[in-house]
Protein backbone atom coordinates (compact mmCIF):
# COMPACT_ATOMS: atom_id res chain seq x y z
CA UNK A 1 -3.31 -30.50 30.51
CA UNK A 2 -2.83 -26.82 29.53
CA UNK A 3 0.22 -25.57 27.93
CA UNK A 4 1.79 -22.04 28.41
CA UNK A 5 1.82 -19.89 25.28
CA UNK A 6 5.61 -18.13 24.56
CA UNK A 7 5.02 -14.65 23.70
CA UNK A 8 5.92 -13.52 20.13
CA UNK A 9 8.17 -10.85 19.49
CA UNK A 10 6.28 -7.46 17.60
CA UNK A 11 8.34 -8.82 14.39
CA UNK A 12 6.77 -11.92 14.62
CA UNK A 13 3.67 -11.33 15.19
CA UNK A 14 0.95 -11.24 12.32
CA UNK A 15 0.43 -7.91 12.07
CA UNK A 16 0.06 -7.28 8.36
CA UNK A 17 -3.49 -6.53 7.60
CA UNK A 18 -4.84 -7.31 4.17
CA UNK A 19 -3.13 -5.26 1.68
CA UNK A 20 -5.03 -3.90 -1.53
CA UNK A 21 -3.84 -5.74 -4.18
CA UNK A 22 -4.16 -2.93 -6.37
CA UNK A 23 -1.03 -1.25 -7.42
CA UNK A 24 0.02 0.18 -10.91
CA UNK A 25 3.02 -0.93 -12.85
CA UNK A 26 5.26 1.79 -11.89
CA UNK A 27 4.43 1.09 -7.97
CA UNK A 28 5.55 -2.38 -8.68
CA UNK A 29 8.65 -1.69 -10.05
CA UNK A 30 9.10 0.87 -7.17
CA UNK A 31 8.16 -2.37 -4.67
CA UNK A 32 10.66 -4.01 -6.53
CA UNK A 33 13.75 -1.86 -6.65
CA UNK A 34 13.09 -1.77 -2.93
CA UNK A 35 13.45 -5.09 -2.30
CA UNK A 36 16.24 -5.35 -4.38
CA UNK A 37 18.31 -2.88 -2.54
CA UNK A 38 16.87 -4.58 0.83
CA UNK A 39 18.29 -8.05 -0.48
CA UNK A 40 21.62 -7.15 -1.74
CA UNK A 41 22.35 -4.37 0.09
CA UNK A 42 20.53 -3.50 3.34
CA UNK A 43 20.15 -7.24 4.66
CA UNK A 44 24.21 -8.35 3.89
CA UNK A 45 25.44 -5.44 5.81
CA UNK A 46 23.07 -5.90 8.86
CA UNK A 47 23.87 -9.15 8.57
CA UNK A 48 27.92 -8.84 9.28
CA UNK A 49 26.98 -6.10 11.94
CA UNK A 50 24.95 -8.68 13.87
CA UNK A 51 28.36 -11.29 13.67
CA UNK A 52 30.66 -8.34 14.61
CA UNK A 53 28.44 -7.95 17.51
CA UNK A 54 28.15 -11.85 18.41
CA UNK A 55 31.88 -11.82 18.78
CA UNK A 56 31.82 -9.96 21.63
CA UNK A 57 30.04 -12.24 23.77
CA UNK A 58 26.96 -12.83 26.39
CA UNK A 59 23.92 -11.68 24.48
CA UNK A 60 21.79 -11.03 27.19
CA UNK A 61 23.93 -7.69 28.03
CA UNK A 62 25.25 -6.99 24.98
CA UNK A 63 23.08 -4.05 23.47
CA UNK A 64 24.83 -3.56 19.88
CA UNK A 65 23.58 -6.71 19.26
CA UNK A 66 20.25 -6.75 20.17
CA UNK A 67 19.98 -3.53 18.41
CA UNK A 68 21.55 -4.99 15.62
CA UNK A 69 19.46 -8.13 15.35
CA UNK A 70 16.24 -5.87 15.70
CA UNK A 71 17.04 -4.13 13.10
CA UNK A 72 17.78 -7.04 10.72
CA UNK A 73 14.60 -8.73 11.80
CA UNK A 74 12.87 -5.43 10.54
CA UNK A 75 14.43 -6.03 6.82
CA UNK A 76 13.56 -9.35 7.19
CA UNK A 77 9.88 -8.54 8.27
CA UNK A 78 9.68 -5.48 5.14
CA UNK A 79 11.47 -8.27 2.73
CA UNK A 80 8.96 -10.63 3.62
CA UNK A 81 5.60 -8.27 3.38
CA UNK A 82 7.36 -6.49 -0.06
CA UNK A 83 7.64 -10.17 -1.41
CA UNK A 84 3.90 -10.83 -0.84
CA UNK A 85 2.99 -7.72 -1.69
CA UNK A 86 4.21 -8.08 -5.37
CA UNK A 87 3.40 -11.86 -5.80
CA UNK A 88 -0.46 -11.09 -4.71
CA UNK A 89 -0.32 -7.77 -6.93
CA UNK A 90 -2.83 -6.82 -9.46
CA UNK A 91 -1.53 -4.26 -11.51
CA UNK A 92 -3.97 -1.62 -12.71
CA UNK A 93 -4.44 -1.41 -16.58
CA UNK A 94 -4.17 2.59 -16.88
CA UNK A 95 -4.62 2.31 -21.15
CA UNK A 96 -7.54 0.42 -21.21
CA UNK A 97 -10.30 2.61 -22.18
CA UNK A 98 -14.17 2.38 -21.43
CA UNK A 99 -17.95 3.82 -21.20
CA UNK A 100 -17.37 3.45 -17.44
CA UNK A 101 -15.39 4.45 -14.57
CA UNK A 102 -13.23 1.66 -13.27
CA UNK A 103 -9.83 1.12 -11.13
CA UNK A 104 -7.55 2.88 -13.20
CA UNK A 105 -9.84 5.88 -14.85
CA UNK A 106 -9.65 9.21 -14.43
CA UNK A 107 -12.92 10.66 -14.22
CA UNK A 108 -13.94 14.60 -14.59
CA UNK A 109 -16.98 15.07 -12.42
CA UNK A 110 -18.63 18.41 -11.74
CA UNK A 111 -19.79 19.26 -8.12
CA UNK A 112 -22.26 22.47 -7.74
CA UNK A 113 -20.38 24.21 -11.03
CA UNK A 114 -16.63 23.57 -10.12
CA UNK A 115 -14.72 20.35 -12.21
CA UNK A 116 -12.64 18.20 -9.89
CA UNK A 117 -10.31 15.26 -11.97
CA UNK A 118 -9.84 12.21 -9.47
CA UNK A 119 -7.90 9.30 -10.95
CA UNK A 120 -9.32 5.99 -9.02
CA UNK A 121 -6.27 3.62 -8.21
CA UNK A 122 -5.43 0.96 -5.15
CA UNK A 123 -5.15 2.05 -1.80
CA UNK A 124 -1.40 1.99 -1.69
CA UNK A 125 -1.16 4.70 -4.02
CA UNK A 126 -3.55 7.61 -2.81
CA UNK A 127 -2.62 11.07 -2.79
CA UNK A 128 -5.80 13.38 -2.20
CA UNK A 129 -3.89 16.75 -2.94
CA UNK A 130 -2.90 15.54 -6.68
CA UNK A 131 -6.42 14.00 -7.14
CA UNK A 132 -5.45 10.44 -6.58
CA UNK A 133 -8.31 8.18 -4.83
CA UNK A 134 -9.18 4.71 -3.42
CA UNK A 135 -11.52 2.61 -5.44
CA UNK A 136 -12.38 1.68 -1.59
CA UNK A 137 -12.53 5.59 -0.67
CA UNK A 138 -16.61 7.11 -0.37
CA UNK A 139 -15.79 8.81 -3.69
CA UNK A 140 -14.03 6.41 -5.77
CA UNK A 141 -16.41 2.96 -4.51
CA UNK A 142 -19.38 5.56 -5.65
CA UNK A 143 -18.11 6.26 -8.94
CA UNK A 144 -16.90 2.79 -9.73
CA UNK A 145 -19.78 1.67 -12.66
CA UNK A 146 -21.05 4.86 -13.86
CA UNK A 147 -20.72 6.12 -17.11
CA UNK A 148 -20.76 9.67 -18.40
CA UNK A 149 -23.30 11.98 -17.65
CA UNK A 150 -24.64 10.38 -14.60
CA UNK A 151 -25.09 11.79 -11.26
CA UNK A 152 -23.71 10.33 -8.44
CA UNK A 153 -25.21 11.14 -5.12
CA UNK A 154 -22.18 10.47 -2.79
CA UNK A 155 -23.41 11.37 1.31
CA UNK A 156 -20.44 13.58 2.93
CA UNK A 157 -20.20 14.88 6.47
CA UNK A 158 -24.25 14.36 6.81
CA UNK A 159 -25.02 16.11 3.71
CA UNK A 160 -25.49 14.64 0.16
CA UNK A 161 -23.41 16.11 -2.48
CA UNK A 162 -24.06 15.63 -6.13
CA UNK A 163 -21.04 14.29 -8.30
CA UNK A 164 -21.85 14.67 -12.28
CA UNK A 165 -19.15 12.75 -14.15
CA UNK A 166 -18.23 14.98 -17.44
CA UNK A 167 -15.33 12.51 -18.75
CA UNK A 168 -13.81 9.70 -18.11
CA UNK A 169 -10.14 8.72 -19.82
């Protein structure tokens, strides 16, 4: 006996790929603001569009509504992913100190005579052009362990580039 699978809907499919659980504490208060306004706000409102729309009949060729419903099965879909996001967080302890780099440092490396600061946080919070890195990133995972004064050889577009770290906050 075989049975027929029913195709899923984009929405319902599992398309969330594992999320870094790294995130720092303004991030989750960010995350949650967000899904605040998506819960008492956002959802409520798309909510009565969708039963304005059911009251004007046949589904099947009524295209406010599917619109509508699409659209509330995206908040539902961000609701859902925000929720896990912030009850699998790990929030990054930015005042700890140490001897070694870790999630959460920033770290002063030279590289052939020019300083570079990087601070080394989750992968939901990069931003390259401010210094901001992925502990998963070639950089950051190289750093991660090292304590001041050592050189980290760190391989870059086929060539191997020497990081010296100079401080670490």
């Amino acid at each position: 006996m075989t049975f027929m699978q029913i195709p899923k809907r984009r929405s319902e499919q599992n398309s969330q790929n594992a999320v870094d659980p790294y995130i720092t504490a303004q991030k989750a208060a960010e995350l949650k603001k967000e899904l605040e306004r998506l819960i008492k706000i956002v959802r409520p409102r798309l909510s009565e569009e969708v039963a304005e729309h059911a009251k004007l009949g046949d589904f099947s060729e009524n295209a406010a509504y599917q619109i509508a419903k699409g659209k509330l099965r995206g908040i539902n879909h961000r609701i859902m992913v925000l929720e896990d996001m912030l009850n699998n967080a790990e929030i990054i302890d930015q005042s700890a100190t140490g001897n070694c780099v870790r999630i959460g440092s920033k770290v002063t490396v030279q590289i052939n005579g020019a300083k570079k600061i990087f601070q080394i946080l989750g992968s939901q919070e990069t931003d390259p052009s401010r210094g901001i890195i992925s502990y998963l990133s070639p950089i950051g995972f190289a750093l991660l362990g090292h304590k001041v004064n050592d050189e980290v050889k760190i391989e870059i577009n086929d060539r191997i580039v020497i990081y010296k770290i100079i401080e670490i906050k």
